[in-house]
Protein backbone atom coordinates (compact mmCIF):
# COMPACT_ATOMS: atom_id res chain seq x y z
CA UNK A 1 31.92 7.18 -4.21
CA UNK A 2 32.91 10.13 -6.59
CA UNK A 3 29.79 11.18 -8.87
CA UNK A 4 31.98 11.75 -12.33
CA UNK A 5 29.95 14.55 -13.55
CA UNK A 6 29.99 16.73 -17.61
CA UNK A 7 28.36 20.26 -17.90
CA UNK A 8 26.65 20.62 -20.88
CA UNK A 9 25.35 23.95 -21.44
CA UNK A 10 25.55 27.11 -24.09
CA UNK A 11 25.69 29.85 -21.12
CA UNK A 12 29.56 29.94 -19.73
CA UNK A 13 27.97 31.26 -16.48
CA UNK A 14 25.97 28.37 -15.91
CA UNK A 15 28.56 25.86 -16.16
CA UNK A 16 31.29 28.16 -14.25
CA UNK A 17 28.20 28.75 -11.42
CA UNK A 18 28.23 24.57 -11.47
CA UNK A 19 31.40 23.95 -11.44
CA UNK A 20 32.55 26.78 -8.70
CA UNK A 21 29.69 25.07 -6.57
CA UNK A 22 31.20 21.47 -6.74
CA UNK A 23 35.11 22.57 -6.11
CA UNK A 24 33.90 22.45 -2.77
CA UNK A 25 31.34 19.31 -3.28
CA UNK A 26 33.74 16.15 -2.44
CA UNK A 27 31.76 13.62 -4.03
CA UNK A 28 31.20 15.42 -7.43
CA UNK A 29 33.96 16.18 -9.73
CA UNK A 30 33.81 17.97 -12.57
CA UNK A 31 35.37 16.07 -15.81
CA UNK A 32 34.24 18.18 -18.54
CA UNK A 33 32.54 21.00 -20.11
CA UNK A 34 30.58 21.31 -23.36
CA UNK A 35 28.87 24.28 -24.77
CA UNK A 36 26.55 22.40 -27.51
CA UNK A 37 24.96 19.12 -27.75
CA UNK A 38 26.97 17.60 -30.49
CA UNK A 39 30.13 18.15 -28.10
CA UNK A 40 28.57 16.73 -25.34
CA UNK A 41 27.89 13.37 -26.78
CA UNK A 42 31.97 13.55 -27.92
CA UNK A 43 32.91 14.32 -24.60
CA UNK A 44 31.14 11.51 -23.21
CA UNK A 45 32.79 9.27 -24.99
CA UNK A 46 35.82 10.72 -24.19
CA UNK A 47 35.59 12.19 -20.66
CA UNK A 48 33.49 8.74 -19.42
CA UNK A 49 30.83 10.91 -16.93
CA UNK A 50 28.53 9.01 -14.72
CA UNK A 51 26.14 12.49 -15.25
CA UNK A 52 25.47 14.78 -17.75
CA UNK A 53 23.63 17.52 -16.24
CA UNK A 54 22.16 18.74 -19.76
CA UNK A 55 20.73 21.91 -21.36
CA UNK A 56 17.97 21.04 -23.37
CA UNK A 57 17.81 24.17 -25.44
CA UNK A 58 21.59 24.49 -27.11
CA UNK A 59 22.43 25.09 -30.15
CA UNK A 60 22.53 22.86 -33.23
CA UNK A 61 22.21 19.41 -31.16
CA UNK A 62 19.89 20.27 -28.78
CA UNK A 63 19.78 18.21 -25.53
CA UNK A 64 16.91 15.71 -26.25
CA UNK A 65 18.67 14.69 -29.41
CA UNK A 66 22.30 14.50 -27.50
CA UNK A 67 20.77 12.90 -25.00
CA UNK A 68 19.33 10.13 -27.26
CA UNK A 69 23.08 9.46 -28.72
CA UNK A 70 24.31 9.54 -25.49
CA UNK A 71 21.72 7.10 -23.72
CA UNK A 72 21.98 4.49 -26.75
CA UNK A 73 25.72 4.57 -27.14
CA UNK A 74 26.94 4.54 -23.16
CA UNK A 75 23.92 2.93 -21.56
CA UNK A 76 25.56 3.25 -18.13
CA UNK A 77 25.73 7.23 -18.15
CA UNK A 78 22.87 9.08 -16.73
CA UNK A 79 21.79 12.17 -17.87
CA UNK A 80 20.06 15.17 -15.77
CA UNK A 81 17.98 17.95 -17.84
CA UNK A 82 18.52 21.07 -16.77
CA UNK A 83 16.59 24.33 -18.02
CA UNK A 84 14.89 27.07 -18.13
CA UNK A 85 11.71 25.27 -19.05
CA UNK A 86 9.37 23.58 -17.58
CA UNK A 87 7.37 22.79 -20.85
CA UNK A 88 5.59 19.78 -21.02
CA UNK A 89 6.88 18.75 -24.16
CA UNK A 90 10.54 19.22 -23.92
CA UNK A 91 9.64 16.89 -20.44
CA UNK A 92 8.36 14.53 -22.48
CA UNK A 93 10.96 14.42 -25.32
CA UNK A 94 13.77 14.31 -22.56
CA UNK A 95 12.33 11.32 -20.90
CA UNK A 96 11.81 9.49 -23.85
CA UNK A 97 15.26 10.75 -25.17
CA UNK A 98 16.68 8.48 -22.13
CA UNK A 99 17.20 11.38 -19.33
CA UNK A 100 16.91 10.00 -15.88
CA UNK A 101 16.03 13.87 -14.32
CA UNK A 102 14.36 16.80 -15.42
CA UNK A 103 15.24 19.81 -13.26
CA UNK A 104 14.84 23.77 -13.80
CA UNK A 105 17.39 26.17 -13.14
CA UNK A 106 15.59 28.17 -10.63
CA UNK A 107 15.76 25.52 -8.10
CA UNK A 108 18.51 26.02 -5.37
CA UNK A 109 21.90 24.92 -6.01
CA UNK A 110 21.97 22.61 -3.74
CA UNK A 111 18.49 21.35 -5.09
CA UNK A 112 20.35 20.32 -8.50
CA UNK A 113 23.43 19.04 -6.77
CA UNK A 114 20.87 16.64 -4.94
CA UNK A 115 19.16 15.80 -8.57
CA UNK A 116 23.00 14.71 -9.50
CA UNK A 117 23.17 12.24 -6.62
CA UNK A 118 20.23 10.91 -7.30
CA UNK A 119 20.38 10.09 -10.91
CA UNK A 120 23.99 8.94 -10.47
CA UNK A 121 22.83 6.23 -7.70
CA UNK A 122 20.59 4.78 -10.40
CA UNK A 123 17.43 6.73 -9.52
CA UNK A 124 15.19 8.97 -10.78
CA UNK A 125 14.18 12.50 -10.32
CA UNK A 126 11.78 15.74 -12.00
CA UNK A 127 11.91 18.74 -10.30
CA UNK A 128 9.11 18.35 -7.68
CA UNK A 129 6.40 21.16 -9.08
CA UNK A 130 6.08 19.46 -12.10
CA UNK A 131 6.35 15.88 -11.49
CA UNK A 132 2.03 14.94 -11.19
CA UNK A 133 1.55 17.23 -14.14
CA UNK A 134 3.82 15.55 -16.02
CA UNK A 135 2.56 12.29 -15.05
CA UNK A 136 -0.73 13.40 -15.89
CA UNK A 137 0.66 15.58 -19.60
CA UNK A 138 2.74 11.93 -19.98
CA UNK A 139 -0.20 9.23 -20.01
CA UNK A 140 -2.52 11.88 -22.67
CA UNK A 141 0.33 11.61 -25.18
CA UNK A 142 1.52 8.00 -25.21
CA UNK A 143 3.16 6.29 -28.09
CA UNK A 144 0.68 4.29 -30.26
CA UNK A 145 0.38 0.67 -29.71
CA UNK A 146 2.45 -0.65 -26.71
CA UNK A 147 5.81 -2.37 -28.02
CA UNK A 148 5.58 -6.20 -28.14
CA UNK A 149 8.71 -6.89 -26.13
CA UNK A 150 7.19 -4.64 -23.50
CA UNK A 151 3.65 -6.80 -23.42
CA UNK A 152 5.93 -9.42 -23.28
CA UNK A 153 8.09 -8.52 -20.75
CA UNK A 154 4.87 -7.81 -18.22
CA UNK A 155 4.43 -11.46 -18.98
CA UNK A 156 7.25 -12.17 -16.45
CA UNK A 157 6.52 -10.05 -13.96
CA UNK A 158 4.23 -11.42 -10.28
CA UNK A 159 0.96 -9.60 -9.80
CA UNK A 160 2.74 -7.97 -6.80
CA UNK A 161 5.55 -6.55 -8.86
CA UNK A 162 2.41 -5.34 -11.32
CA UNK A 163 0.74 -3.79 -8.37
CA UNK A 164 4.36 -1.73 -7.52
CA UNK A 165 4.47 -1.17 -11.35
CA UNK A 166 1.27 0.89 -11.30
CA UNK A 167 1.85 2.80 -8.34
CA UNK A 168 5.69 3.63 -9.93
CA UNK A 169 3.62 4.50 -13.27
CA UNK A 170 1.38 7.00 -11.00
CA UNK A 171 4.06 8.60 -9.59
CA UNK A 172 4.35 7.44 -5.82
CA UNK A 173 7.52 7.33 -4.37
CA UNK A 174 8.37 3.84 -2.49
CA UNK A 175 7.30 5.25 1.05
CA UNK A 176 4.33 5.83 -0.90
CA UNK A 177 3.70 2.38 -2.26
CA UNK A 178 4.60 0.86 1.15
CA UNK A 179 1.93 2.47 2.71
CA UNK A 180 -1.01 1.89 -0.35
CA UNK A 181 0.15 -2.34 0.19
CA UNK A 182 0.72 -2.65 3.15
CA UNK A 183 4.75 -3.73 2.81
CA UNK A 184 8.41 -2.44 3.94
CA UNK A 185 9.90 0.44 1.98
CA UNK A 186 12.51 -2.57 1.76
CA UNK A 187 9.64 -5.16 0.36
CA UNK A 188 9.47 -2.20 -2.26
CA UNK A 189 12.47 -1.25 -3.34
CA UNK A 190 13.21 -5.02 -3.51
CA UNK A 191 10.25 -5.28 -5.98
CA UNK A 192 11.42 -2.29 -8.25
CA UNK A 193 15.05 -3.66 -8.76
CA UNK A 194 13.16 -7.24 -9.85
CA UNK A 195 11.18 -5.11 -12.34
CA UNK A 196 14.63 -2.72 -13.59
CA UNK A 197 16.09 -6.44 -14.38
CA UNK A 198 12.98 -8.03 -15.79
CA UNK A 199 11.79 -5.56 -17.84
CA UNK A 200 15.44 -4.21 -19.02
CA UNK A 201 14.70 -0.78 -17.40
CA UNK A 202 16.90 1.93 -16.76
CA UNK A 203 15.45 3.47 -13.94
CA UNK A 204 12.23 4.73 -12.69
CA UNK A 205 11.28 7.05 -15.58
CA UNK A 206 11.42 4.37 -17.66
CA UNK A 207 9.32 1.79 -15.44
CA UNK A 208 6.71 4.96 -15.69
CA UNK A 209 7.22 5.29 -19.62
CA UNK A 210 6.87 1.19 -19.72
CA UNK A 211 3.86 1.18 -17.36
CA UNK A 212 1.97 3.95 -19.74
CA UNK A 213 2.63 2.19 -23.08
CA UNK A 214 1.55 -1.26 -22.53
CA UNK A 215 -1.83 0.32 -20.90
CA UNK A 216 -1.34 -1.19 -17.44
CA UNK A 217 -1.62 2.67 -16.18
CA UNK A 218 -4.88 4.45 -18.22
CA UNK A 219 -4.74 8.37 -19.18
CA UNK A 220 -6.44 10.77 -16.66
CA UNK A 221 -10.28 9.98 -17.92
């Protein structure tokens, strides 16, 4: 399959490195470029991505805020922070903005090309230095009062699937969970695409972002 992929970034070199880089990449093809946020969300609509790999600092519309219109108006298009920053807050604003990934732009190329693949496939992926911090940065700031659809939604859920819900809230991948319960890396990844459907997630950051607002996974004491 052919990852459908928009560059959203202020710096020309960044998208030009990107783009050079998947001329050669056979399943990624570059559809689009934009330089600010408020064209990115119009060439979404227009360019139909499957990934936005997305500055979060840009002028004007900044990513979190494109990434918000983009998320809510083309729920099917994933999009794939990419910055400078690692700052716990811009993390946190992407996520809840919608973004599937958070990467930096020091990582390798190849390291980012990855992050595409993954987020395109319906997964979900932050840079690997700052994924437990953010976890733990994530669960000190939640949203006040858990959303009633959300409580209600856990309502629906087996205590097994709540069990794979807190270990997806903690931030174990499913090799991870397999081995704390005792069950298949199949058994598990069976259980997290009952709780995307059930609980009308996304992906994985959201199953974490679901899992710290209704309280089923506490804030580091």
């Amino acid at each position: 399959m052919t990852v459908r992929v928009l560059l959203a970034d202020d710096q020309p070199l960044v998208r030009a490195g990107l783009r050079v880089l998947m001329t050669d990449t056979p399943d990624l093809v570059v559809v689009g470029e934009a330089a600010n946020g408020a064209e990115a969300v119009a060439r979404t609509a227009t360019d139909r991505p499957d990934v936005v790999v997305m500055d979060i600092r840009m002028p004007g519309t900044d990513g979190i805020e494109a990434t918000r219109q983009i998320t809510a108006a083309h729920p099917s298009v994933r999009v794939l922070m990419l910055t400078t920053f690692d700052d716990d807050a811009y993390v946190h604003g992407s996520l809840r903005a919608g973004a599937s990934g958070f990467v930096v732009k020091d990582m390798a190329l190849e390291e980012i090309l990855a992050a595409i693949r993954v987020v395109a496939a319906g997964d979900a992926l932050i840079a690997p230095g700052i994924t437990r911090r953010l976890l733990a940065e994530f669960a000190a700031r939640p949203v006040p009062g858990p959303p009633p659809a959300a409580l209600k939604a856990l309502g629906a859920i087996t205590d097994r699937e709540r069990e794979v819900l807190v270990h997806v809230g903690r931030g174990l991948s499913n090799s991870e969970i397999a081995a704390a319960l005792f069950i298949s890396v199949a058994t598990v990844k069976a259980h997290v695409a009952r709780l995307f459907t059930k609980l009308d997630a996304r992906d994985r950051v959201q199953l974490v972002i679901i899992a710290y607002d209704t309280g089923l996974v506490a804030p580091p004491g």
